[in-house]
Protein backbone atom coordinates (compact mmCIF):
# COMPACT_ATOMS: atom_id res chain seq x y z
CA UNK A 1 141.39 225.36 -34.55
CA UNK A 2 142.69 223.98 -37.61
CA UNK A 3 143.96 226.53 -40.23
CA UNK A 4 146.86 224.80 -41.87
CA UNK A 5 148.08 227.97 -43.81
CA UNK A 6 148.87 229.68 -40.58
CA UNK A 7 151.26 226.83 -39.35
CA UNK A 8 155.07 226.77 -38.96
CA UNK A 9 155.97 224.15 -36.91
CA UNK A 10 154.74 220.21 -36.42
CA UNK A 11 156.02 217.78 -34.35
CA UNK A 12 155.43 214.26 -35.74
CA UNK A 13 155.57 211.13 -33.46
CA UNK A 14 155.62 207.61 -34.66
CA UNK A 15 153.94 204.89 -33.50
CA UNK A 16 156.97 202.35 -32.84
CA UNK A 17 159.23 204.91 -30.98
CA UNK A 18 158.28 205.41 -27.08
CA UNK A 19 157.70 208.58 -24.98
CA UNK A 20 157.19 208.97 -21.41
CA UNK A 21 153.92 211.00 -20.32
CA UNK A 22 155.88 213.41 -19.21
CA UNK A 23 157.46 214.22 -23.08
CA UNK A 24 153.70 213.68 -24.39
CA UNK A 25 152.49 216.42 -22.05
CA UNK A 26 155.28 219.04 -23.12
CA UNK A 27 154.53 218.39 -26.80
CA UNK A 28 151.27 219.05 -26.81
CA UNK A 29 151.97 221.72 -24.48
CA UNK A 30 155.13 223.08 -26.20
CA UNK A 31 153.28 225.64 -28.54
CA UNK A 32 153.86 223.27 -32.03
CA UNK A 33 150.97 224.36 -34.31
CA UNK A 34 149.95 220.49 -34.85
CA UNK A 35 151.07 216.91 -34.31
CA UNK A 36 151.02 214.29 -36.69
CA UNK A 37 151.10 210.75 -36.09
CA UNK A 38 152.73 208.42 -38.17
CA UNK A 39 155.84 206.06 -39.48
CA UNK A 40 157.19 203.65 -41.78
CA UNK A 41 157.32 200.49 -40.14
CA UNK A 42 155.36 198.43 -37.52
CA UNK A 43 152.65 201.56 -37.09
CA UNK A 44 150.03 199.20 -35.40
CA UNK A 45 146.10 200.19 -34.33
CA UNK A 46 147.45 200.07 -30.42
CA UNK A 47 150.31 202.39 -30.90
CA UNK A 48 147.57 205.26 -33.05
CA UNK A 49 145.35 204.87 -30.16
CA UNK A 50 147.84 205.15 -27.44
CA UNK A 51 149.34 208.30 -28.63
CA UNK A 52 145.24 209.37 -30.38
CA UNK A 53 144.41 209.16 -26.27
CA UNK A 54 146.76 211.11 -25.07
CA UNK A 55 146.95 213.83 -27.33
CA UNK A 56 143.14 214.25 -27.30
CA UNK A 57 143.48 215.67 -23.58
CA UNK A 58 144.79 218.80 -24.91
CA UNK A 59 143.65 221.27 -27.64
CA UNK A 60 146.67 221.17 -30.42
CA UNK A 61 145.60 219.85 -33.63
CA UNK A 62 146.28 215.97 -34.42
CA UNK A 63 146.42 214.50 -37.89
CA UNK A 64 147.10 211.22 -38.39
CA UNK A 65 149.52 210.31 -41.68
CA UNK A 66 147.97 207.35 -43.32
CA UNK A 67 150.83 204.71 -44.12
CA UNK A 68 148.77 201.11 -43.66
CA UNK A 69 144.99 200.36 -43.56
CA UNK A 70 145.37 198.32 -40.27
CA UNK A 71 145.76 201.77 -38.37
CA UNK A 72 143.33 204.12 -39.52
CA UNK A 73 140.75 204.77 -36.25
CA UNK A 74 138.19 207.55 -36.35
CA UNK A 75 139.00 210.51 -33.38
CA UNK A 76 141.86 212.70 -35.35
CA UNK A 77 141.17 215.95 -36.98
CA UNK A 78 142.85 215.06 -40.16
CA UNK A 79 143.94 212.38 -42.19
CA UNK A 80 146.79 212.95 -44.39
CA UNK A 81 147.05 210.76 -47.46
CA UNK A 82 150.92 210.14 -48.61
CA UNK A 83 151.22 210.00 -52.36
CA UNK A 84 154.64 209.23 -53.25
CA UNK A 85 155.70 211.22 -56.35
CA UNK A 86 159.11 209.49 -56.90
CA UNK A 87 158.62 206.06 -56.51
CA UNK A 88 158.53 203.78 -59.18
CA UNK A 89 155.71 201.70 -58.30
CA UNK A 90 152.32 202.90 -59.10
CA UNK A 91 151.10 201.66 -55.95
CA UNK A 92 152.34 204.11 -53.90
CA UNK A 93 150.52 206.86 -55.87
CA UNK A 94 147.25 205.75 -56.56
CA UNK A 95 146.72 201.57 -55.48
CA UNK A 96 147.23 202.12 -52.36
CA UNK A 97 144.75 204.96 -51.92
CA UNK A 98 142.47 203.49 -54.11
CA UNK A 99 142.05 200.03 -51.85
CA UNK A 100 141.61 202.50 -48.78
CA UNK A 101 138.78 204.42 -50.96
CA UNK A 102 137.02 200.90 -51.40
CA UNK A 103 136.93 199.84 -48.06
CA UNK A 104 136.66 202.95 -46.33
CA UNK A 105 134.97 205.54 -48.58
CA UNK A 106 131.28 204.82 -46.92
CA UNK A 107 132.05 205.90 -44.09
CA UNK A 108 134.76 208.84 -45.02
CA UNK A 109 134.15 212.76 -44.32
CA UNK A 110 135.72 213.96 -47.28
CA UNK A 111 136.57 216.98 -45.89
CA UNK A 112 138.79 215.92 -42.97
CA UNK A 113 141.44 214.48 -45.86
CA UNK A 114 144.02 215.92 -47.24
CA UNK A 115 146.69 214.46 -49.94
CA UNK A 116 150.27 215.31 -49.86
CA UNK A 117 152.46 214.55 -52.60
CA UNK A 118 155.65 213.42 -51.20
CA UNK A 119 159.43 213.46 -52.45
CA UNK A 120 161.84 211.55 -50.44
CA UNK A 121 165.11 212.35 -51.18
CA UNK A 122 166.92 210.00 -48.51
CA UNK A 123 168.03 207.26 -50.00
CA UNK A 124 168.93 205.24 -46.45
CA UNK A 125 166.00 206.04 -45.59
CA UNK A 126 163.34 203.41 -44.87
CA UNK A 127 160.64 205.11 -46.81
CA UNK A 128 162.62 205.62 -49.81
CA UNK A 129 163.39 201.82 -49.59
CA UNK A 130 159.86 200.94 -49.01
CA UNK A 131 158.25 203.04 -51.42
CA UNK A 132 160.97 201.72 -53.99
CA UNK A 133 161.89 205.35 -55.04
CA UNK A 134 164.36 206.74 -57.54
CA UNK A 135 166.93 209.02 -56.16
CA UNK A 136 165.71 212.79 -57.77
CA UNK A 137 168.10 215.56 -58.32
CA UNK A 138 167.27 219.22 -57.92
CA UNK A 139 165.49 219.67 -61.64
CA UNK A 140 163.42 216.66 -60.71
CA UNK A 141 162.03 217.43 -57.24
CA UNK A 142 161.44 220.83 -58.80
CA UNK A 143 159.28 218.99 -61.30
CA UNK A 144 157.55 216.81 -58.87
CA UNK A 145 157.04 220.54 -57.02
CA UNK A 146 155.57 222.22 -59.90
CA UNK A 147 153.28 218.82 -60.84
CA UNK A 148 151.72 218.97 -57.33
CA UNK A 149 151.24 222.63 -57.59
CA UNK A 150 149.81 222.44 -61.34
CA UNK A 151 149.15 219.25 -62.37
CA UNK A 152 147.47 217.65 -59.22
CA UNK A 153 146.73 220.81 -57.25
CA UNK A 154 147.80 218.97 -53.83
CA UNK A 155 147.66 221.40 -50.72
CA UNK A 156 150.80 220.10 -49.45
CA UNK A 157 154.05 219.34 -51.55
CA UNK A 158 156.27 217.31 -48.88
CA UNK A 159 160.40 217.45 -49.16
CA UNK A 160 161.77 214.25 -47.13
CA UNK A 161 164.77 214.32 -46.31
CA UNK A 162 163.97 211.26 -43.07
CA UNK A 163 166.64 211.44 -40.65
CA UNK A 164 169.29 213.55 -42.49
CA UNK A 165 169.60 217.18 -42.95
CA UNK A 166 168.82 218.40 -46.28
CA UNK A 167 169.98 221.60 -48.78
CA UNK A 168 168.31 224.92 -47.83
CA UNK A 169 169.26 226.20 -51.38
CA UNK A 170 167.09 223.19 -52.89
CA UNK A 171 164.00 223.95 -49.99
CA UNK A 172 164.14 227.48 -51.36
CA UNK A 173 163.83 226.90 -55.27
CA UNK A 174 161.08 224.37 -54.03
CA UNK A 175 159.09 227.22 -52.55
CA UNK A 176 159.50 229.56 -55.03
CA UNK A 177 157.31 227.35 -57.20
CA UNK A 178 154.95 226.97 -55.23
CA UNK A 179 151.65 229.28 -54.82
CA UNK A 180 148.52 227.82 -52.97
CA UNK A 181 150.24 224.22 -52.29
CA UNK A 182 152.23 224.71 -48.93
CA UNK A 183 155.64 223.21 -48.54
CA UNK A 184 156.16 221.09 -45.48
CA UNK A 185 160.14 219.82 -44.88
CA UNK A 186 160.88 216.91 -42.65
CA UNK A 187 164.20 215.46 -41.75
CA UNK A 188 167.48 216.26 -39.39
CA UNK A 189 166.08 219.24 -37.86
CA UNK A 190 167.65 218.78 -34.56
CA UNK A 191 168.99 222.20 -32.95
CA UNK A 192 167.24 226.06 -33.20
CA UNK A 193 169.88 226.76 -36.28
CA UNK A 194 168.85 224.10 -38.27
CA UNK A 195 165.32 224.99 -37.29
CA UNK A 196 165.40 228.70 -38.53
CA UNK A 197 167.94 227.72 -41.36
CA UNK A 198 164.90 225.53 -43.12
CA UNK A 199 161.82 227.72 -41.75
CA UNK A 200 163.08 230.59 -43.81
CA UNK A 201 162.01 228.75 -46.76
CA UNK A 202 159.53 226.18 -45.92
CA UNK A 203 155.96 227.41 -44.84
CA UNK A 204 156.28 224.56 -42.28
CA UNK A 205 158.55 222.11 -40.90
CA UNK A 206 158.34 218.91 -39.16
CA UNK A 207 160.26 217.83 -36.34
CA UNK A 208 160.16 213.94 -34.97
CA UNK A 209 163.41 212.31 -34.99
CA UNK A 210 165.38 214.75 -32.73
CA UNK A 211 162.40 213.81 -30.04
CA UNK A 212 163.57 210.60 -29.79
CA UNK A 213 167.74 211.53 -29.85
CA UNK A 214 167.47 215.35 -28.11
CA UNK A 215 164.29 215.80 -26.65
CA UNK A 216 165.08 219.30 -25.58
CA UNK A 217 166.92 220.27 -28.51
CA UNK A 218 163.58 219.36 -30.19
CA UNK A 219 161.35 221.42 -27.99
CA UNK A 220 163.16 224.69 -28.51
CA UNK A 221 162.64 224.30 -32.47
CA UNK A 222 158.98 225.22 -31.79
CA UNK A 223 159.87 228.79 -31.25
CA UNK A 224 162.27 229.33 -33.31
CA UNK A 225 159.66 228.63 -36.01
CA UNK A 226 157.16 230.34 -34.67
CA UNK A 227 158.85 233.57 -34.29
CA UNK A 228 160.19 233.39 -38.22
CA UNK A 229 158.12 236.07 -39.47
């Protein structure tokens, strides 16, 4: 059952990283409220439906994260659509969705997408570099919060920190402005501390890194968040 307000925990997995069967099953057995499929680089239509197929055996919610046309395939439950609020190329906020919109809106159910306005604030990371973002500090991601709350009335607002471990104090602030548009958190969650450090603020966070670094370092994040209360 999908009911996104009730989540705490997601496990992403990309595309161009590997898994054994074995990891596969005890993800989407682990307890994670969803899993979301997705990446930066070299996301290809074989590596969605290798990881689409195996996810489908079980009942956990699967979402794929929209980051090239070449990949989209019908069989998820959701379709998120990045919109990058700090970069500083226009395509990444609106062109990009826009071409998808053209070839694709025939056949779209409009009600299995969902935007999220993004702000990376990594810059090593390869989606900062991709997207061509502008490093924000605190007033401006607070900003870009309150725009996607406000202005653009997203349902998700998405702090990125991609690969590094970012400021509780600054995931905090971020919720406080925020009402009805939920506040996911990805990057550097890789123990239970780190996990119930960032769920305390965040309505959800995303775990997909540590999978590939410390597998079961990564599996005992799901109840940590699930227990926050």
């Amino acid at each position: 059952m999908y009911n996104r307000k009730e989540w705490k925990h997601v496990f992403k997995l990309d595309p161009n990283k590997s898994l054994s069967d074995d990891q596969l099953d005890q993800i989407c057995q682990s307890g994670t409220d969803a899993i979301i499929v997705g990446g930066t680089d070299n996301v290809t239509l074989d590596g969605v439906l290798d990881l689409l197929s195996h996810i489908r055996r079980y009942t956990v919610p699967c979402i794929l994260e929209v980051s090239t046309l070449d990949a989209v395939t019908p069989g998820f439950d959701f379709y998120y659509i990045p919109m990058v609020l700090n970069s500083k190329e226009k395509k990444w906020m609106m062109d990009i969705q826009h071409q998808a919109v053209k070839e694709f809106g025939h056949m779209l159910d409009w009600n299995e997408l969902e935007a999220e306005g993004y702000c990376i604030v990594n810059p090593e990371a390869k989606a900062f570099k991709q997207a061509d973002c502008s490093m924000p500090d605190d007033d401006d991601v607070i900003a870009y919060a309150q725009m996607a709350e406000h202005l653009f009335q997203f349902p998700i607002f998405y702090l990125e920190y991609s690969g590094t471990y970012g400021d509780p104090e600054l995931v905090r602030k971020v919720k406080a402005e925020l009402n009805k548009t939920q506040l996911f958190y990805g990057g550097g969650i890789t123990n239970e501390t780190e996990a119930s450090q960032m769920v305390a603020h965040a309505d959800v966070i995303v775990v997909g890194n540590s999978l590939y670094e410390d597998f079961a370092g990564a599996l005992k994040t799901v109840a940590v968040a699930k227990n926050n209360k």
